[in-house]
N, C-alpha and C. Protein backbone atom coordinates (compact mmCIF):
# COMPACT_ATOMS: atom_id res chain seq x y z
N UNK A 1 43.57 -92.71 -52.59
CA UNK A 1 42.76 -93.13 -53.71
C UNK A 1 41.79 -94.22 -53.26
N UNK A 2 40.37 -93.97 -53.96
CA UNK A 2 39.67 -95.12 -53.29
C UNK A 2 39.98 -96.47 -54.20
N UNK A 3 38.96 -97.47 -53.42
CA UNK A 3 39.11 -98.94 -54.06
C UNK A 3 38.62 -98.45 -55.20
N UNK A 4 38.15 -99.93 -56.05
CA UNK A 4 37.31 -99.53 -57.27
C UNK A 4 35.60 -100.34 -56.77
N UNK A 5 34.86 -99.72 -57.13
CA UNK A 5 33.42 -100.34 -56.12
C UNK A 5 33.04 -101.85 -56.20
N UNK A 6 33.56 -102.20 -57.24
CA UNK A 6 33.72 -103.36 -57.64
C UNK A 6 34.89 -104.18 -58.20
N UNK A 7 35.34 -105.34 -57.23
CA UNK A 7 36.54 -105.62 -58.10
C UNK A 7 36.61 -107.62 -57.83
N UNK A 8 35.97 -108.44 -58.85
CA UNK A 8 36.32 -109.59 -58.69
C UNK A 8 37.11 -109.89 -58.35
N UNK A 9 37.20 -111.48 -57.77
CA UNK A 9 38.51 -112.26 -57.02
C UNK A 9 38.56 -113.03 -58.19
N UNK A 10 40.38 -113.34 -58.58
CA UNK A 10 40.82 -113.65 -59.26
C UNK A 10 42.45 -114.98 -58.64
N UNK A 11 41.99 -115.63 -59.17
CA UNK A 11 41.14 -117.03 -59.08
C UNK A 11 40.44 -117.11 -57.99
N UNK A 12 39.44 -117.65 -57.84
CA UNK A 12 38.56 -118.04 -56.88
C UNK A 12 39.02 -119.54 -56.33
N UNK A 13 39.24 -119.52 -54.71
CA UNK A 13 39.27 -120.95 -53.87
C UNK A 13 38.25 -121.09 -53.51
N UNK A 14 37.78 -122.01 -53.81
CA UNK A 14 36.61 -122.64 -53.06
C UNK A 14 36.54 -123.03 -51.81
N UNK A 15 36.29 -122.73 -50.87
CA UNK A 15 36.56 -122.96 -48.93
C UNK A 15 35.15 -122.81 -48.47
N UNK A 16 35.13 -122.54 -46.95
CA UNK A 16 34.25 -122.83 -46.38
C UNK A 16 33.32 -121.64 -46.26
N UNK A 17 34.30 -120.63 -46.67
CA UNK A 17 33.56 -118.94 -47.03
C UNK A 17 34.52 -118.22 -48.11
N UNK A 18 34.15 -118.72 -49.03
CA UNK A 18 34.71 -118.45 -50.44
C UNK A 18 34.39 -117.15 -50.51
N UNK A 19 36.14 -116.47 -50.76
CA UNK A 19 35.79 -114.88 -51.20
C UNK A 19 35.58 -115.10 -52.80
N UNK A 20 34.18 -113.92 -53.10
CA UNK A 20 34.17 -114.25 -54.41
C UNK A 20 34.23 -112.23 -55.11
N UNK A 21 34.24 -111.63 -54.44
CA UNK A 21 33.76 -110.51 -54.70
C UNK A 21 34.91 -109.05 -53.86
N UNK A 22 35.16 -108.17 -53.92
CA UNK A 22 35.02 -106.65 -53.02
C UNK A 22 34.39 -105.93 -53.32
N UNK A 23 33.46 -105.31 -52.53
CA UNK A 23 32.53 -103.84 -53.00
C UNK A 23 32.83 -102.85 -51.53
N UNK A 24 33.51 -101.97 -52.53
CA UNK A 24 33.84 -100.39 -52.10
C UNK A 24 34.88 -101.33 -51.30
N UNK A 25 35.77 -101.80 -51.15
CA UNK A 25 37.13 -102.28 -50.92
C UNK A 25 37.01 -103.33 -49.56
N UNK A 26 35.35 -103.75 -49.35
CA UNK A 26 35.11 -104.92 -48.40
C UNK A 26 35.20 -106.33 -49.11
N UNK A 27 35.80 -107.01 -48.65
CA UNK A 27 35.71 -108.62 -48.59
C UNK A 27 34.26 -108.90 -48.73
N UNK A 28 33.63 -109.95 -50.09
CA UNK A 28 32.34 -110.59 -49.99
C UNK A 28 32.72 -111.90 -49.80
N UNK A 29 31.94 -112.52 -49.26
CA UNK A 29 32.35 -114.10 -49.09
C UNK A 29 30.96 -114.88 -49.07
N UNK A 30 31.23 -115.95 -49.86
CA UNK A 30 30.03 -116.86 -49.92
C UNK A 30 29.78 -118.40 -49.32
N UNK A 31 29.01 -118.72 -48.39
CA UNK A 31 29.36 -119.89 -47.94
C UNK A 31 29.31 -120.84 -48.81
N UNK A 32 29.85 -122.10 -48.86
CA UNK A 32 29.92 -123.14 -49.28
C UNK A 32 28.46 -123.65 -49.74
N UNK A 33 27.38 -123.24 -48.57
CA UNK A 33 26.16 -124.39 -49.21
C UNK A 33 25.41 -123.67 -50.32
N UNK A 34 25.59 -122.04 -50.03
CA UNK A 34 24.89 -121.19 -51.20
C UNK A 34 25.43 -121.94 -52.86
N UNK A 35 26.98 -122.54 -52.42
CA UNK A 35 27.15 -123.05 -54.07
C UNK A 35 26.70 -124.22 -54.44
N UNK A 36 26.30 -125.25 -53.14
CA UNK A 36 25.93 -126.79 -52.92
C UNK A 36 24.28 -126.21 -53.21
N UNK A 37 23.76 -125.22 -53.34
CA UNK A 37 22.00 -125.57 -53.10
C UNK A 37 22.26 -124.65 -54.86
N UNK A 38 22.85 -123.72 -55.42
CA UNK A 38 22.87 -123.42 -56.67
C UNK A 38 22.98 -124.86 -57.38
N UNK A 39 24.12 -125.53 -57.34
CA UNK A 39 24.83 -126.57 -58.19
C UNK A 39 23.53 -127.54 -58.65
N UNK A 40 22.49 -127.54 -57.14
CA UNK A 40 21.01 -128.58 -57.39
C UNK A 40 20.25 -127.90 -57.64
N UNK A 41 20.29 -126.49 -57.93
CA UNK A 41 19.16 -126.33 -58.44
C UNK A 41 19.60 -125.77 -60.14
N UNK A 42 20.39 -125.78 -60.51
CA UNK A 42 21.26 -126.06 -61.82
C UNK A 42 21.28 -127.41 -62.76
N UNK A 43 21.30 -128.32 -61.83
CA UNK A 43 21.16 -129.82 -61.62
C UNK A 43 20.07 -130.58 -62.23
N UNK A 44 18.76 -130.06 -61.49
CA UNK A 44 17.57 -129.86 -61.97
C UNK A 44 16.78 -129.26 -62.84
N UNK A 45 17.67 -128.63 -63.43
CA UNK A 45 16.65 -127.56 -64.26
C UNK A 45 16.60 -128.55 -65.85
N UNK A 46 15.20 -127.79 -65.77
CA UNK A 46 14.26 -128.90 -67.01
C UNK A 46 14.61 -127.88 -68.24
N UNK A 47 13.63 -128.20 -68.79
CA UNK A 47 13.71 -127.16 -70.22
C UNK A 47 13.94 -125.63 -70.23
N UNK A 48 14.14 -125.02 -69.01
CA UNK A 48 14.22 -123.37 -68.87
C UNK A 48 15.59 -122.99 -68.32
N UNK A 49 16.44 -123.47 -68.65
CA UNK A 49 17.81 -122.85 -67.82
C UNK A 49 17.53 -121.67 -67.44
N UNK A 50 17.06 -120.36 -68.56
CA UNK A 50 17.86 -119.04 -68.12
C UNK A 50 17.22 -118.42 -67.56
N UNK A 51 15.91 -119.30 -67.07
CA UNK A 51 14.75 -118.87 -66.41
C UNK A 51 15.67 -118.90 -65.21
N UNK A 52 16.03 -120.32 -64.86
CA UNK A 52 16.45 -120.54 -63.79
C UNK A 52 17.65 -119.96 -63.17
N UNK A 53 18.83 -119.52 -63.99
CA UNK A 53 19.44 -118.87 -63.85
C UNK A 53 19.71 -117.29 -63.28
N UNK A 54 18.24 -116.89 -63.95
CA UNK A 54 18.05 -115.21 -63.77
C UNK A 54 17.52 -115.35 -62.20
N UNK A 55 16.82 -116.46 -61.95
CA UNK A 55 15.59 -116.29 -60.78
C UNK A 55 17.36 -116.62 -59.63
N UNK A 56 18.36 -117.54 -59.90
CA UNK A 56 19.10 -117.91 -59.18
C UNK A 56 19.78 -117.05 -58.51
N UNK A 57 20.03 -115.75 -59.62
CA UNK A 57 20.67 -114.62 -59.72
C UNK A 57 20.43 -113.77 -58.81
N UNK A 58 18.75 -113.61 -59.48
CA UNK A 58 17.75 -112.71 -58.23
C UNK A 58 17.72 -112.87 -57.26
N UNK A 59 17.73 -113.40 -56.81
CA UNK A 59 17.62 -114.12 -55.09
C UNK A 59 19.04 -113.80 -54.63
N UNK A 60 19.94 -114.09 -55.30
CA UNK A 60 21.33 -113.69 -54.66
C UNK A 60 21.79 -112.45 -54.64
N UNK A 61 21.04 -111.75 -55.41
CA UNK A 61 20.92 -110.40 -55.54
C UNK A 61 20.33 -109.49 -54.15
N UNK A 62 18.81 -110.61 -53.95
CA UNK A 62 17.89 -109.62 -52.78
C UNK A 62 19.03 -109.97 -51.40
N UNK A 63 19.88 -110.64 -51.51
CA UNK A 63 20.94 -110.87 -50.26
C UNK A 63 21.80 -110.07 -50.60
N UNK A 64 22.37 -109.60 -51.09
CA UNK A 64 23.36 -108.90 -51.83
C UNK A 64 23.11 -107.68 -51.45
N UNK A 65 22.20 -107.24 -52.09
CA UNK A 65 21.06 -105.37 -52.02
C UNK A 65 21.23 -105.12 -50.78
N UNK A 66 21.21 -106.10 -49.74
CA UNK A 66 20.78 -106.04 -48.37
C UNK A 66 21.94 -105.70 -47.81
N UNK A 67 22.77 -106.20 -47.62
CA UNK A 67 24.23 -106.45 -47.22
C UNK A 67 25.16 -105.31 -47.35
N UNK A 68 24.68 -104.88 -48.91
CA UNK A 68 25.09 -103.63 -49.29
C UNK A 68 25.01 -102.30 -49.07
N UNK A 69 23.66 -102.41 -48.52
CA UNK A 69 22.66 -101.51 -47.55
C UNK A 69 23.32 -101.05 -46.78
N UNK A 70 23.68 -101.96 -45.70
CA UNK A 70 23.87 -101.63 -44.35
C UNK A 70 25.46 -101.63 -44.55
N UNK A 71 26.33 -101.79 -45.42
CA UNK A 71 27.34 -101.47 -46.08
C UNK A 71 27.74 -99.88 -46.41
N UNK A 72 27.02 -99.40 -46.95
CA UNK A 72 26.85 -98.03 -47.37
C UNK A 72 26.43 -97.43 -46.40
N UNK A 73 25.64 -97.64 -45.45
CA UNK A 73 25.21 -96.99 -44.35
C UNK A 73 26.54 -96.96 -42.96
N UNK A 74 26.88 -98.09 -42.88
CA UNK A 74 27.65 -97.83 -42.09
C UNK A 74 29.17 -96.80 -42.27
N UNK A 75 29.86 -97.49 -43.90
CA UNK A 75 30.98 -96.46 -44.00
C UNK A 75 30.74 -95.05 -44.13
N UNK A 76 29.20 -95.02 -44.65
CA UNK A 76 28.94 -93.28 -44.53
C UNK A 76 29.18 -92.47 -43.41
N UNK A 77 28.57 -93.57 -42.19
CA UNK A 77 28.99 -93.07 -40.76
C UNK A 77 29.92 -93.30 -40.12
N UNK A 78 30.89 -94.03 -40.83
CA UNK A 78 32.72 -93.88 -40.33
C UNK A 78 32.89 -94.90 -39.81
N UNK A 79 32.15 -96.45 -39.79
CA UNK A 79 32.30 -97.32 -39.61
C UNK A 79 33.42 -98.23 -40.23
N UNK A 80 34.53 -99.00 -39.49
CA UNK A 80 34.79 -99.74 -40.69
C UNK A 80 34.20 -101.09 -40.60
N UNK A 81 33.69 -101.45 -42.38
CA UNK A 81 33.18 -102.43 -42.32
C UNK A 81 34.21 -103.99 -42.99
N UNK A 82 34.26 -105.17 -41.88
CA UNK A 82 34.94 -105.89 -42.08
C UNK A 82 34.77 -106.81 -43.26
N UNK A 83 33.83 -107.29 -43.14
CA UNK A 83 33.07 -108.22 -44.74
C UNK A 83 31.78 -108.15 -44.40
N UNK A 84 31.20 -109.06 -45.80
CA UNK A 84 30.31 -109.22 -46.13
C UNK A 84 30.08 -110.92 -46.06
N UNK A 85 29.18 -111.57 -45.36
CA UNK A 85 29.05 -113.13 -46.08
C UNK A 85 27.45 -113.38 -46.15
N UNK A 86 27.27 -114.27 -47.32
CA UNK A 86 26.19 -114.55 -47.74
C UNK A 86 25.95 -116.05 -47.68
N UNK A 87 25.09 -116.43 -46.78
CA UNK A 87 24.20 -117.57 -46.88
C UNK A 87 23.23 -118.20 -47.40
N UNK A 88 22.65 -119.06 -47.50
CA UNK A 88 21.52 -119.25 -48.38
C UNK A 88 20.58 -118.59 -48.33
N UNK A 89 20.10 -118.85 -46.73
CA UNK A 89 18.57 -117.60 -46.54
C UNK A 89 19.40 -116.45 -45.68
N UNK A 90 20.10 -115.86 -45.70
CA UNK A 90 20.60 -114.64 -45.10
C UNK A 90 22.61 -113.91 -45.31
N UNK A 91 22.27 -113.21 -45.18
CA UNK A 91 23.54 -112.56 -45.42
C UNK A 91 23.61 -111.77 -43.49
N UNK A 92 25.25 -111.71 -43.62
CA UNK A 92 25.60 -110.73 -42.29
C UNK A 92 26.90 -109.62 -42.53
N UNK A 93 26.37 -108.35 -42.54
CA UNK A 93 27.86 -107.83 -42.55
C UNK A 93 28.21 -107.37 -41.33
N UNK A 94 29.26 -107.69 -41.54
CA UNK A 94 30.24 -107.44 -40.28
C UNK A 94 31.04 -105.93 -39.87
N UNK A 95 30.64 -105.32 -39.23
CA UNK A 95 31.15 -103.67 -38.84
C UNK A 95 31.91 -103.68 -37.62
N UNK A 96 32.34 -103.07 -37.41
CA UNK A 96 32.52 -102.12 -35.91
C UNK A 96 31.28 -101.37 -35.35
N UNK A 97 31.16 -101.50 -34.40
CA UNK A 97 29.79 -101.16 -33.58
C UNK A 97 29.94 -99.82 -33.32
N UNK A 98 29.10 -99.10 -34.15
CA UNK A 98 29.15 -97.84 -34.12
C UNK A 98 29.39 -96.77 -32.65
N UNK A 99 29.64 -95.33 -32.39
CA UNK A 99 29.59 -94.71 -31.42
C UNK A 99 28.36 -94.79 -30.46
N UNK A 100 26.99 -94.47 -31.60
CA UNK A 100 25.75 -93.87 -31.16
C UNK A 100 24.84 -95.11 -31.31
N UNK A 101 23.75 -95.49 -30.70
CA UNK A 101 22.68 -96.05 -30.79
C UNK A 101 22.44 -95.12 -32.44
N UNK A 102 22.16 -94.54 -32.45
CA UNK A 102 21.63 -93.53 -33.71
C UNK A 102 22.03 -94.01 -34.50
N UNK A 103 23.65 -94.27 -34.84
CA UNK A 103 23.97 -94.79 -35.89
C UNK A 103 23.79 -96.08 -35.77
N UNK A 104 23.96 -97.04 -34.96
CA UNK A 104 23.45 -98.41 -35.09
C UNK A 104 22.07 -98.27 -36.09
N UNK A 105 21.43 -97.61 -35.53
CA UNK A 105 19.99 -97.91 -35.98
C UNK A 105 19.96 -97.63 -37.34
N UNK A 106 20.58 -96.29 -37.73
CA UNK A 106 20.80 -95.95 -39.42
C UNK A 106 21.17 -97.07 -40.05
N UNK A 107 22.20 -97.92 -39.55
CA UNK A 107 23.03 -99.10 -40.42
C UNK A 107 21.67 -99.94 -40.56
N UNK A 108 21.34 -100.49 -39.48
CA UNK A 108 20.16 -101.44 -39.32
C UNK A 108 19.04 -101.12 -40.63
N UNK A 109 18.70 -99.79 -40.88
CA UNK A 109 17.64 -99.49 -41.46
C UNK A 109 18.24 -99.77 -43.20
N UNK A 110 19.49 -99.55 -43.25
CA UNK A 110 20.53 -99.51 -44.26
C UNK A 110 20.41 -100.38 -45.41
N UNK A 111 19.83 -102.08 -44.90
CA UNK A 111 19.77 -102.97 -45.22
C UNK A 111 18.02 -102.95 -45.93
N UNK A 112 17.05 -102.44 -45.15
CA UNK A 112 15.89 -102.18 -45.82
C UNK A 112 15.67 -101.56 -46.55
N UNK A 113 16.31 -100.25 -46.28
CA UNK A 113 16.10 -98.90 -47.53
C UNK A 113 16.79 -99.65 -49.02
N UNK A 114 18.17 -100.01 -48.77
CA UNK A 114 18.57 -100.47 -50.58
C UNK A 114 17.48 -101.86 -50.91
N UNK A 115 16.62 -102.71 -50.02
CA UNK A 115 15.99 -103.39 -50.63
C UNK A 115 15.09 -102.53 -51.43
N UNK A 116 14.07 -101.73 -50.71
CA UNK A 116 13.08 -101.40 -50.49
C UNK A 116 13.44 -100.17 -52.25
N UNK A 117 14.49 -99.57 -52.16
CA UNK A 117 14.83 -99.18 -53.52
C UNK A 117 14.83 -99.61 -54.75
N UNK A 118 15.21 -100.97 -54.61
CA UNK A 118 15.15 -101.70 -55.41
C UNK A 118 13.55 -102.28 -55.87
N UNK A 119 13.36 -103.08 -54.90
CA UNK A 119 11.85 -103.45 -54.99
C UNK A 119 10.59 -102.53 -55.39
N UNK A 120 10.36 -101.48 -54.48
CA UNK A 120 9.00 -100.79 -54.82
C UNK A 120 9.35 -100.26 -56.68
N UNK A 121 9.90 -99.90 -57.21
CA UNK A 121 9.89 -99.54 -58.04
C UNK A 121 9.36 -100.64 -59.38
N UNK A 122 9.70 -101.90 -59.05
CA UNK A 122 9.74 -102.97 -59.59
C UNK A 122 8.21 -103.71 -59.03
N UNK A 123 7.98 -103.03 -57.96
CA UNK A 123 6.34 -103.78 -57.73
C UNK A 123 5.46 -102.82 -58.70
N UNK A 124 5.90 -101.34 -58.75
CA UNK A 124 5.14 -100.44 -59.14
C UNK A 124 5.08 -100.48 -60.45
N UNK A 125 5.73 -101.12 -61.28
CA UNK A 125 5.58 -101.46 -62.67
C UNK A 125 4.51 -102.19 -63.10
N UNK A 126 4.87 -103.79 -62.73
CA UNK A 126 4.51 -104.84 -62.56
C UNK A 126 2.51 -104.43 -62.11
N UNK A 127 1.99 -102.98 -60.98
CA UNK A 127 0.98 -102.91 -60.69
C UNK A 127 0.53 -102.41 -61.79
N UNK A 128 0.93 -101.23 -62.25
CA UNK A 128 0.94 -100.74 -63.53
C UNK A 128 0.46 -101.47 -65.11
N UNK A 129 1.67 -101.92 -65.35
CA UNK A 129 1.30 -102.28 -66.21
C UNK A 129 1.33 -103.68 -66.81
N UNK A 130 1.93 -104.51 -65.49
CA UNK A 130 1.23 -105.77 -65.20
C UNK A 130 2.75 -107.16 -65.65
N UNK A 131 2.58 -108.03 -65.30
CA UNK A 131 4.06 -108.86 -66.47
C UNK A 131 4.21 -108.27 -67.66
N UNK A 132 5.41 -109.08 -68.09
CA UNK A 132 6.18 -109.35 -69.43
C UNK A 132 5.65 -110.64 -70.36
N UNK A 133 5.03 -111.15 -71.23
CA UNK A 133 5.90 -111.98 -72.00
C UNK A 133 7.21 -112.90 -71.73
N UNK A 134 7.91 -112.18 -71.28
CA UNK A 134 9.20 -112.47 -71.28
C UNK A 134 9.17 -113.46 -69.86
N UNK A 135 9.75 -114.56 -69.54
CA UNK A 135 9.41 -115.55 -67.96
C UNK A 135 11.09 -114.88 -67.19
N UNK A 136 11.92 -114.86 -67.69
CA UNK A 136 13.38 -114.32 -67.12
C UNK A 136 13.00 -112.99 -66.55
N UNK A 137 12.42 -112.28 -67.00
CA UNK A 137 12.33 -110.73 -67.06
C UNK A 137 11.08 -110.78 -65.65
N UNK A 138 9.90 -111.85 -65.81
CA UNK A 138 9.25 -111.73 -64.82
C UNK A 138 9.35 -112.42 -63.70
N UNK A 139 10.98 -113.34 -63.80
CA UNK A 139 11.35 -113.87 -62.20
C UNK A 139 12.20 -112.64 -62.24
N UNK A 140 12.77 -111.70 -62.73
CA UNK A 140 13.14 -110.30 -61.87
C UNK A 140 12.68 -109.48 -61.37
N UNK A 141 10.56 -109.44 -61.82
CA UNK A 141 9.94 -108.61 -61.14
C UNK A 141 9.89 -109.44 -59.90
N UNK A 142 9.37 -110.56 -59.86
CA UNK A 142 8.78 -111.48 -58.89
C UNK A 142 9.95 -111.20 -57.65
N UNK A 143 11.37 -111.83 -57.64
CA UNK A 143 12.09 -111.75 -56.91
C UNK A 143 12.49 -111.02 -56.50
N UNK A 144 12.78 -110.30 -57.42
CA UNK A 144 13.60 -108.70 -56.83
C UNK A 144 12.78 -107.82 -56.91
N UNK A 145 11.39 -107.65 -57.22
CA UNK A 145 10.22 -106.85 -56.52
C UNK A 145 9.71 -107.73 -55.10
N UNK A 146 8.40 -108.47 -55.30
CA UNK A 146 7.58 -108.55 -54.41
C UNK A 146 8.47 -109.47 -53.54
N UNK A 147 9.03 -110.35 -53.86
CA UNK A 147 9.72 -111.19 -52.38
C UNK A 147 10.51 -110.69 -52.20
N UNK A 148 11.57 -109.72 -52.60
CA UNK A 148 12.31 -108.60 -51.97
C UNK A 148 11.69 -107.87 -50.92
N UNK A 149 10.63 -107.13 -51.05
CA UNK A 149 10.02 -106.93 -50.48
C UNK A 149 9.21 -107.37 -49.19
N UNK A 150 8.64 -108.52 -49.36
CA UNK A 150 7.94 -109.28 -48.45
C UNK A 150 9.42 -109.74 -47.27
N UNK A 151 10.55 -109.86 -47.99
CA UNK A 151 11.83 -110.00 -47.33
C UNK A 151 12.08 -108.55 -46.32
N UNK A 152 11.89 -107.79 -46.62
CA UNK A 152 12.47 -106.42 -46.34
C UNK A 152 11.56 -106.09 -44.94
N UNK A 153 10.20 -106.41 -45.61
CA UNK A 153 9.27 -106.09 -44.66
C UNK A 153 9.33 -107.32 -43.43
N UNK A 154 9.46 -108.69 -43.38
CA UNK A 154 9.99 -109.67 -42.53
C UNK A 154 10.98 -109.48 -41.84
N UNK A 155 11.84 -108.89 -42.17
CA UNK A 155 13.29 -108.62 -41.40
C UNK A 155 12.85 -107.16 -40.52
N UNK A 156 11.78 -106.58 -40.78
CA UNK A 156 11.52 -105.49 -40.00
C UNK A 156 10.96 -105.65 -38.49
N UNK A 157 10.80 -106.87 -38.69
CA UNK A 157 10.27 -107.35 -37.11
C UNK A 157 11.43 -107.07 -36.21
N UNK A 158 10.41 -106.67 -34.54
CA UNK A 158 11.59 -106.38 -34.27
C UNK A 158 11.80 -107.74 -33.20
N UNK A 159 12.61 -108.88 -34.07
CA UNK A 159 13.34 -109.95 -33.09
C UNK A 159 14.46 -109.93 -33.58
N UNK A 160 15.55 -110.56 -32.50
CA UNK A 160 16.65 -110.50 -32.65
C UNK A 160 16.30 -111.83 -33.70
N UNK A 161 17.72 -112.21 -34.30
CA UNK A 161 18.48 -111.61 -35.01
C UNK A 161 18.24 -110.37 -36.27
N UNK A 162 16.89 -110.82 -36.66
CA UNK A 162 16.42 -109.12 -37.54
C UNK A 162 16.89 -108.07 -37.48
N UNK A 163 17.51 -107.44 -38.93
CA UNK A 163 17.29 -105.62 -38.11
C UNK A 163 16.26 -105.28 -37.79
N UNK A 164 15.06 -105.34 -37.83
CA UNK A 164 14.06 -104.72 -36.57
C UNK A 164 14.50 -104.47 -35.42
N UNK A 165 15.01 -105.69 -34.53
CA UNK A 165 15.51 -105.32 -33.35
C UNK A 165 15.88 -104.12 -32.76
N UNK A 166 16.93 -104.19 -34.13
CA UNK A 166 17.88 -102.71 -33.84
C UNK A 166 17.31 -101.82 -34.21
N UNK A 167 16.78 -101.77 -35.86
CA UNK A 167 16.08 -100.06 -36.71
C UNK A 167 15.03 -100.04 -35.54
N UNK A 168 14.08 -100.30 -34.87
CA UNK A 168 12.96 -99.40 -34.35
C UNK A 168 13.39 -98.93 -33.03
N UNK A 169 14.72 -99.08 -32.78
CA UNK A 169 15.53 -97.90 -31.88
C UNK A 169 15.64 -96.47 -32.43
N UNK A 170 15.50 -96.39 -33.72
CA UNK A 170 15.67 -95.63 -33.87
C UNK A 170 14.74 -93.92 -33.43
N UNK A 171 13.30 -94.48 -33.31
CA UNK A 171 12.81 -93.04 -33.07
C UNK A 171 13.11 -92.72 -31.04
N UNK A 172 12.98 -93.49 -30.89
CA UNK A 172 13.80 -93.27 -29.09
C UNK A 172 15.50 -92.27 -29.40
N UNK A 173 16.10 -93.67 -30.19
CA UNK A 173 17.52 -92.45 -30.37
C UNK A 173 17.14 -91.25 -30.64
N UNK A 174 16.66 -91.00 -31.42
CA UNK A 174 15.97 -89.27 -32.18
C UNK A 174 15.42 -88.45 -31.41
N UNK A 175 14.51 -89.34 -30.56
CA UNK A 175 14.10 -88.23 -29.20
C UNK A 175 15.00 -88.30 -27.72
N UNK A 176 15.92 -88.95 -28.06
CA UNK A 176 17.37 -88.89 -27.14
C UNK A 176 18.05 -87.94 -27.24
N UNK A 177 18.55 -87.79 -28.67
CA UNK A 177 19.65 -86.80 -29.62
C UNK A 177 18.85 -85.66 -29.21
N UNK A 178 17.48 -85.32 -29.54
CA UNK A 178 16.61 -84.22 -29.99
C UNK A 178 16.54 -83.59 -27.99
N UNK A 179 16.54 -84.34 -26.87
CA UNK A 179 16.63 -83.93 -25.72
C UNK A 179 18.15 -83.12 -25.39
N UNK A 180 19.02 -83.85 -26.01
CA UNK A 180 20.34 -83.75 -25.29
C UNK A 180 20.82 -82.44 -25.94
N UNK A 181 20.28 -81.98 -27.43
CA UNK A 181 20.66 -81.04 -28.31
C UNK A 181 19.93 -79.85 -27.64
């Protein structure tokens, strides 16, 4: 029987990589300062809490999307994946290093494609038919469209630590596979 895709931690310890989460039956864990830089910017907030809240959300979200990515990508390809942890400006999940360059590179790309799902659809509105009214509703285009995005596309570089590094192995693997086949 599988996990359930989602299943909160119940009670939560607060430590130095606080599990707060499982998705699809992996460990999420959150470092300590992601809750020290929320708490101040909670701290601070003037007359708009839920502005601030949603945008807080979002952002933990475009780390999240990401993580999840290359999450789904890897157990598809028979990876097991150990956790998940999320930092302030970055998240890392942790796998077993696949068989193939090929699949490395799928996982790698794993992390862009669920941004990139998320986002274009949410830029393409927003081009369309432009903001909301609403300021909560348009730190969800903002964040989880275009700086999702601008995120997605940054991490495509190919330097280490980036997946770039790894995803633009991928068309070499393909004409590796595509020789050997």
């Amino acid at each position: 029987m599988r996990p359930p895709v989602v299943r909160f931690v119940n009670p939560i310890r607060i430590d130095k990589l606080t599990k707060v989460v499982q998705i699809r039956g992996v460990d999420t864990y959150v470092h300590w300062s992601v809750f020290l830089v929320a708490a101040l910017m909670l701290a601070n907030v003037g007359s708009r809490p839920g502005v601030t809240l949603v945008g807080l959300a979002s952002y933990l979200s475009v780390l999240l999307i990401h993580e999840v990515g290359h999450l789904v990508a890897a157990q598809r390809l028979g990876c097991k994946v150990n956790s998940i942890k999320l930092y302030p400006v970055f998240g890392v999940t942790c796998f077993e290093i696949p068989w193939t360059r090929l699949d490395h590179c799928v996982i790698a790309w794993g992390g862009v494609l669920a941004q990139a799902a998320v986002a274009i659809p949410l830029v393409v509105w927003v081009s369309m038919f432009g903001y909301t009214r609403i300021d909560a509703i348009n730190a969800i285009f903002a964040i989880l469209g275009f700086f999702s995005l601008a995120v997605a596309l940054f991490n495509l570089l190919p330097v280490p630590p980036l997946d770039g590094a790894t995803a633009w192995g991928l068309l070499p693997a393909l004409r590796a596979r595509k020789r050997i086949l």
